[in-house]
Every structure is written in structure tokens, then in C-alpha cells.
Protein backbone atom coordinates (compact mmCIF):
# COMPACT_ATOMS: atom_id res chain seq x y z
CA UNK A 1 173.21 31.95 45.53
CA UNK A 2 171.87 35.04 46.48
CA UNK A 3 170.45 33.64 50.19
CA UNK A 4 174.52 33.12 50.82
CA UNK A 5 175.47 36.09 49.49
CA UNK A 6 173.14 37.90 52.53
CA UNK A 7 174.31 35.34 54.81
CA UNK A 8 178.14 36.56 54.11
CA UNK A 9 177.05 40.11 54.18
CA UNK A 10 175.39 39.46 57.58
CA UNK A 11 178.52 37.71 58.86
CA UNK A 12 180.41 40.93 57.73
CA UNK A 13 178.41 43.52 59.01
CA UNK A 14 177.75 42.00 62.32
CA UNK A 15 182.14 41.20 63.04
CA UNK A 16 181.98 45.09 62.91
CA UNK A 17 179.85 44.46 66.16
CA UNK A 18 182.49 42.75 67.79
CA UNK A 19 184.85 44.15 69.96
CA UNK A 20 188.94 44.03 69.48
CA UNK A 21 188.99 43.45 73.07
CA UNK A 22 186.93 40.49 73.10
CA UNK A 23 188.39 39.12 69.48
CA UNK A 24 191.58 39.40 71.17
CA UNK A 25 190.70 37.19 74.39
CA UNK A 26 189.30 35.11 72.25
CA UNK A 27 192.31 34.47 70.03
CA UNK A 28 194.75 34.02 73.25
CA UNK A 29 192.45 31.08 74.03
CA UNK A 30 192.60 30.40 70.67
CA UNK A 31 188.64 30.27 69.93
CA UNK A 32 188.33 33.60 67.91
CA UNK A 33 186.86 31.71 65.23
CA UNK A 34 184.43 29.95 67.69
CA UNK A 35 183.08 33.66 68.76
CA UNK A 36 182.95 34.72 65.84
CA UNK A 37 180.48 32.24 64.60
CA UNK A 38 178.62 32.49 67.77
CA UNK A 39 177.89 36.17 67.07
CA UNK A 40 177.36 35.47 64.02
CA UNK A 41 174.50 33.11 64.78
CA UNK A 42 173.09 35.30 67.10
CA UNK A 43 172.97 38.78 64.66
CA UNK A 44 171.15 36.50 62.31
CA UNK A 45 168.69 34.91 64.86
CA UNK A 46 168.15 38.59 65.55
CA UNK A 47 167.59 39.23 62.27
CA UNK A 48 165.04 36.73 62.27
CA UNK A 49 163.47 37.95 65.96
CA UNK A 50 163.01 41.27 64.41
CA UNK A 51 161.10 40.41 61.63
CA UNK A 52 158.90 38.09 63.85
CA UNK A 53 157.95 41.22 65.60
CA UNK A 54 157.55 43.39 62.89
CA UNK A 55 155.03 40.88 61.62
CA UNK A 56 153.38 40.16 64.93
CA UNK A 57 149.76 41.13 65.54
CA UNK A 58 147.18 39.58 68.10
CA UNK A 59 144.73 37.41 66.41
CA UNK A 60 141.18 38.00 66.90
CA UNK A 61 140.29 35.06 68.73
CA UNK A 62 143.63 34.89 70.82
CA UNK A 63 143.30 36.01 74.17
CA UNK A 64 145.24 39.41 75.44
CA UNK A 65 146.59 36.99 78.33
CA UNK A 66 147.85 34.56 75.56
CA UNK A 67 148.68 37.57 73.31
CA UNK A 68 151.00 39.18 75.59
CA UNK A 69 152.89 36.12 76.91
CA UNK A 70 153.64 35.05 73.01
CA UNK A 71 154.63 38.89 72.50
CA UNK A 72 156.72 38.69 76.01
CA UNK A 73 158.59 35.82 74.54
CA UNK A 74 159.55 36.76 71.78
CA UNK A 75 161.16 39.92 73.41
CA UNK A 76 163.01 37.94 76.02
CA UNK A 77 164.77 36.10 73.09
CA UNK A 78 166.10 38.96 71.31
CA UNK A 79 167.22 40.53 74.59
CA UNK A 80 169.16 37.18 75.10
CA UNK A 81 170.37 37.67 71.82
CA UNK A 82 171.64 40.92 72.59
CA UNK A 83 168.85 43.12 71.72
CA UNK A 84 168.73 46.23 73.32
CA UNK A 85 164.81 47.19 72.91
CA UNK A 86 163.30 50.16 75.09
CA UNK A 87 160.26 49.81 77.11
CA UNK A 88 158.56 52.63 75.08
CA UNK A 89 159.16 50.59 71.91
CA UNK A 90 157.56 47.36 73.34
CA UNK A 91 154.68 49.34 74.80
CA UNK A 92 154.57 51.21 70.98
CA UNK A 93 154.52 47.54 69.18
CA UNK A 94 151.85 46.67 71.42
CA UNK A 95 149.33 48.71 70.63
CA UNK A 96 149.78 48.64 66.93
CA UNK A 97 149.39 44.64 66.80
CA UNK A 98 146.67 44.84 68.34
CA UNK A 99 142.99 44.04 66.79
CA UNK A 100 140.52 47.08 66.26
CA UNK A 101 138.45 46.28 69.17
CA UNK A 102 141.08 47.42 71.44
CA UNK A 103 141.15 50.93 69.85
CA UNK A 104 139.21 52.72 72.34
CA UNK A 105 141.60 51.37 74.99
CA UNK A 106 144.68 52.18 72.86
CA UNK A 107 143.25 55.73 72.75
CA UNK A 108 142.72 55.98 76.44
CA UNK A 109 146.33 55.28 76.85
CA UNK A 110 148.01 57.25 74.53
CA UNK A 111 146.04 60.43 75.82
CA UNK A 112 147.01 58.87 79.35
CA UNK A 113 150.53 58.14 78.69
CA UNK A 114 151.46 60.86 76.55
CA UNK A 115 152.61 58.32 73.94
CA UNK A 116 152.22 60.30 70.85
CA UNK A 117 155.68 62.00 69.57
């Protein structure tokens, strides 16, 4: 019960999202309904993206070549979905989810980059 209950709260909040101008096309071609589950779908496959990258961190024995095309990914699927993710965030998430033998580097580039706040 309660997994439906956040699924109806996420179809809420997200129809907030959508703009009068674009429910209105829709509902002169009469498929208002059928955008509104397609945003729907994608909020809560956002929803999803977001906590995959929240959670992701570079294994130890996973190449950084293999590392940053699974990271990559993932980002190009929320920004299909709609995501609107800065370059300073992705560089930010990078460096966090990666393993302790990169902190030396990580240093280097935050001194470099000016990356601190």
C-alpha cells in the first residue's frame, strides 16, 4: 500500500512539471492522458537514475576506462529523461565515487580546478 501511495504522490508532484501549454496540445489531439503518463514514467525513471548515481562508486578492480563509460551512461539517460545536470556536478560525483587510490589525483585537481566552494 504504501509503494502506491509514493507512486500517486510522484504522479502528482511531477503533473506540476507539466506545462498548460503542452497539456493543452495534448488534449486538442486528444492524448493528454497519454502525456501525462509518459511524464509520469519518465519523473519516476528519474527518480530511479538519481538514486543510481547517488549510490554509484568505482569498484576497486573496475577500470577508470570502464568506470567512466558506466558513469557516462548513466548520465546520458537522465539527460534523456529530462535531467538537467551541470558539468560541475558530474565532474563533483566523480571524484567522490571514486576509490582511495585516486586521492592524490583528486587533490591535484581540485587545487587545479578550483573545485572547492
Amino acid at each position: 500500500m504504501q509503494g502506491k501511495s509514493r507512486h500517486i504522490k510522484a504522479i502528482k508532484s511531477y503533473r506540476c512539471r507539466v506545462s498548460k501549454k503542452e497539456l493543452n496540445r495534448a488534449r486538442g489531439e486528444g492524448k493528454a492522458e497519454e502525456v501525462e503518463q509518459n511524464h509520469a514514467k519518465d519523473f519516476l525513471k528519474l527518480q530511479s537514475l538519481r538514486k543510481d548515481l547517488e549510490n554509484m562508486k568505482m569498484k576497486e578492480d573496475e577500470s577508470l576506462k570502464d568506470y567512466s563509460s558506466r558513469f557516462l551512461e548513466l548520465i546520458n539517460q537522465m539527460k534523456t529523461h529530462g535531467e538537467d545536470i551541470s558539468d560541475r556536478r558530474i565532474v563533483e560525483k566523480t571524484l567522490i565515487s571514486l576509490p582511495e587510490k585516486f586521492d592524490p589525483i583528486i587533490a591535484v585537481i581540485e587545487e587545479t580546478k578550483e573545485l572547492q566552494p
